[in-house]
Protein backbone atom coordinates (compact mmCIF):
# COMPACT_ATOMS: atom_id res chain seq x y z
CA UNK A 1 -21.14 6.56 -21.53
CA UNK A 2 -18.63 3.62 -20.26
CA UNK A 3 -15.56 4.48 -18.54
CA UNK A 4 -12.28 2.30 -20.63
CA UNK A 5 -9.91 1.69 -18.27
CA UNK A 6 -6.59 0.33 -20.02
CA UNK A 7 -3.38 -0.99 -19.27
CA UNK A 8 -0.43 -1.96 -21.76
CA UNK A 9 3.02 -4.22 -21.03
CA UNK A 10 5.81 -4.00 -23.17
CA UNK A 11 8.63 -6.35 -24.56
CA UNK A 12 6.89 -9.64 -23.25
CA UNK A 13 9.40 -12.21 -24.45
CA UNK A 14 6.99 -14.45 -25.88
CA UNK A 15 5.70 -14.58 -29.48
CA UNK A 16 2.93 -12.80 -30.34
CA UNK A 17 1.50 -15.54 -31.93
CA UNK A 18 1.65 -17.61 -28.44
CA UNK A 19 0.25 -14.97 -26.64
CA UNK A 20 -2.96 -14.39 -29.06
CA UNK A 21 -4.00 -18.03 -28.13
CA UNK A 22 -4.27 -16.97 -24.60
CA UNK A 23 -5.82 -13.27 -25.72
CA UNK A 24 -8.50 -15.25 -27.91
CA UNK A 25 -9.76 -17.34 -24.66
CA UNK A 26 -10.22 -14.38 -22.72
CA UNK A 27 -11.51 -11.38 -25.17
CA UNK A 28 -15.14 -10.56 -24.49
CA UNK A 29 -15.29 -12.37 -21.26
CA UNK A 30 -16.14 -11.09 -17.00
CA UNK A 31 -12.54 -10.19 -15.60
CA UNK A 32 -13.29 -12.58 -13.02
CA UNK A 33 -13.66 -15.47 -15.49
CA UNK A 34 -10.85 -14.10 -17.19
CA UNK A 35 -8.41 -14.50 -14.08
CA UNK A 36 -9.63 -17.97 -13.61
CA UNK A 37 -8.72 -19.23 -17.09
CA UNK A 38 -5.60 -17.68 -17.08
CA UNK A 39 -4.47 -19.19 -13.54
CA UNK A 40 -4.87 -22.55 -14.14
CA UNK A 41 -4.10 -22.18 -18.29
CA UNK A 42 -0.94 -24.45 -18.94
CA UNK A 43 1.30 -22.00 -21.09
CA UNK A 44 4.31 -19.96 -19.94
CA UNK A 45 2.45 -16.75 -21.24
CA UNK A 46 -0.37 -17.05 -19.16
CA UNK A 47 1.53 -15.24 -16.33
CA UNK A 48 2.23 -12.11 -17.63
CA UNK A 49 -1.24 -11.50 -19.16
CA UNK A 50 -2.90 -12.53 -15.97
CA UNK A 51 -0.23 -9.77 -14.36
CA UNK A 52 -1.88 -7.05 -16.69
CA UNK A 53 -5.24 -8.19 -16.14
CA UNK A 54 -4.87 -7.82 -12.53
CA UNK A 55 -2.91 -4.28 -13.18
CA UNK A 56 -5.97 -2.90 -15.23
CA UNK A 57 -8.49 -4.10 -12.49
CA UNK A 58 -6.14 -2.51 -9.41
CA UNK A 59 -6.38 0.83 -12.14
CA UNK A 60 -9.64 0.53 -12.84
CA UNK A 61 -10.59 0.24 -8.97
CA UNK A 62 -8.48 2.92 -7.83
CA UNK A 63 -8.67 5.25 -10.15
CA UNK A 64 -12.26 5.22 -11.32
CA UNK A 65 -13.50 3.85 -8.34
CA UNK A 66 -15.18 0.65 -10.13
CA UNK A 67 -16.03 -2.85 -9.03
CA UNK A 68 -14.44 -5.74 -9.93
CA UNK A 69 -17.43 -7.93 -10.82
CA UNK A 70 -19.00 -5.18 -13.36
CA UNK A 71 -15.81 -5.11 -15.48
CA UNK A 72 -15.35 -7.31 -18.64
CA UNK A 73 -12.75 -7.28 -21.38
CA UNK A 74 -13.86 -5.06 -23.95
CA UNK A 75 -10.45 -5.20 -25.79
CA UNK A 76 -7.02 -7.14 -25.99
CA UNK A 77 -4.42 -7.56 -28.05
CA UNK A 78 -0.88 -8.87 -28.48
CA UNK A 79 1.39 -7.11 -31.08
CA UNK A 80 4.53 -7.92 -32.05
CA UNK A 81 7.60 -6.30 -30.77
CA UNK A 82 11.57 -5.73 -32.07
CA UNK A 83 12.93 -9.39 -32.98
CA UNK A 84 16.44 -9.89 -31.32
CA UNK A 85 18.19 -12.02 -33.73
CA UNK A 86 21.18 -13.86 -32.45
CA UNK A 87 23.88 -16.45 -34.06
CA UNK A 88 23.88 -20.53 -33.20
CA UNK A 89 26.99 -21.18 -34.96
CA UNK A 90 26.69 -24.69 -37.44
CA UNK A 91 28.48 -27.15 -38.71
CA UNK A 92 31.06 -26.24 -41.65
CA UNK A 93 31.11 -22.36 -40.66
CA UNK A 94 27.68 -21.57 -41.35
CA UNK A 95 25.65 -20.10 -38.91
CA UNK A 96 21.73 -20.26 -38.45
CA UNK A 97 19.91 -17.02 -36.46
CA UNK A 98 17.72 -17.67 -33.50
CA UNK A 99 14.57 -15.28 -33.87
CA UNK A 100 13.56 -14.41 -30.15
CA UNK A 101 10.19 -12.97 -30.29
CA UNK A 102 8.53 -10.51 -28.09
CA UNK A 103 4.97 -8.70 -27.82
CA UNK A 104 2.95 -5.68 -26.62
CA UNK A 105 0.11 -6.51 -24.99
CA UNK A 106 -2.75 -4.14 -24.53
CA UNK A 107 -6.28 -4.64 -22.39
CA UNK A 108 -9.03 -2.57 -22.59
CA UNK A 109 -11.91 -2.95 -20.14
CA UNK A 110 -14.87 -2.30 -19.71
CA UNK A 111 -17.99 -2.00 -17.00
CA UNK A 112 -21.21 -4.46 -17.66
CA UNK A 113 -24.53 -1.39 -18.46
């Protein structure tokens, strides 16, 4: 039976639709790999998922006592979180609302059998 080791960050402000384009590069994949695509990956997201990547290794090292180079992601996800809506104000009195996304991101891994 495999050990899932999992770590979760709230209220990421980036869309959840930005983030799953990251999460869909690096589902299924060694955490090392992982880490490596995420470093050098161009988008603004990339740093906080590469935070929680590193968060569930440090948990799954010190608290189940496994190594780094067995563990893959098993699971991620990014769901979406409570939309702030604020007011630009327009021409003639109208106003449009500014949507400012935010996600929960979840990883689940795993250790290579």
């Amino acid at each position: 039976m495999s050990i899932d080791v999992r770590a979760h960050v709230s209220y990421v402000p980036y869309s959840p639709q930005k983030v799953r384009l990251l999460v869909d590069l690096v589902r299924g994949k060694k955490v090392g790999e992982a880490q490596d695509i995420l470093r050098f990956a161009p988008q603004a997201a990339a740093t906080p998922l590469l935070k929680l990547i590193n968060s569930a290794v440090a948990n799954a090292e010190e608290n189940f006592g496994l190594n780094q180079e067995d563990l893959y992601i098993h699971t991620i996800y990014a769901n979406e979180a409570p939309t702030r809506k604020w007011r630009k104000f327009g021409a003639r009195g109208r106003f449009k609302p500014w949507l400012r996304r935010a996600s929960h991101i979840t990883v689940i891994l795993r250790e290579k059998e």
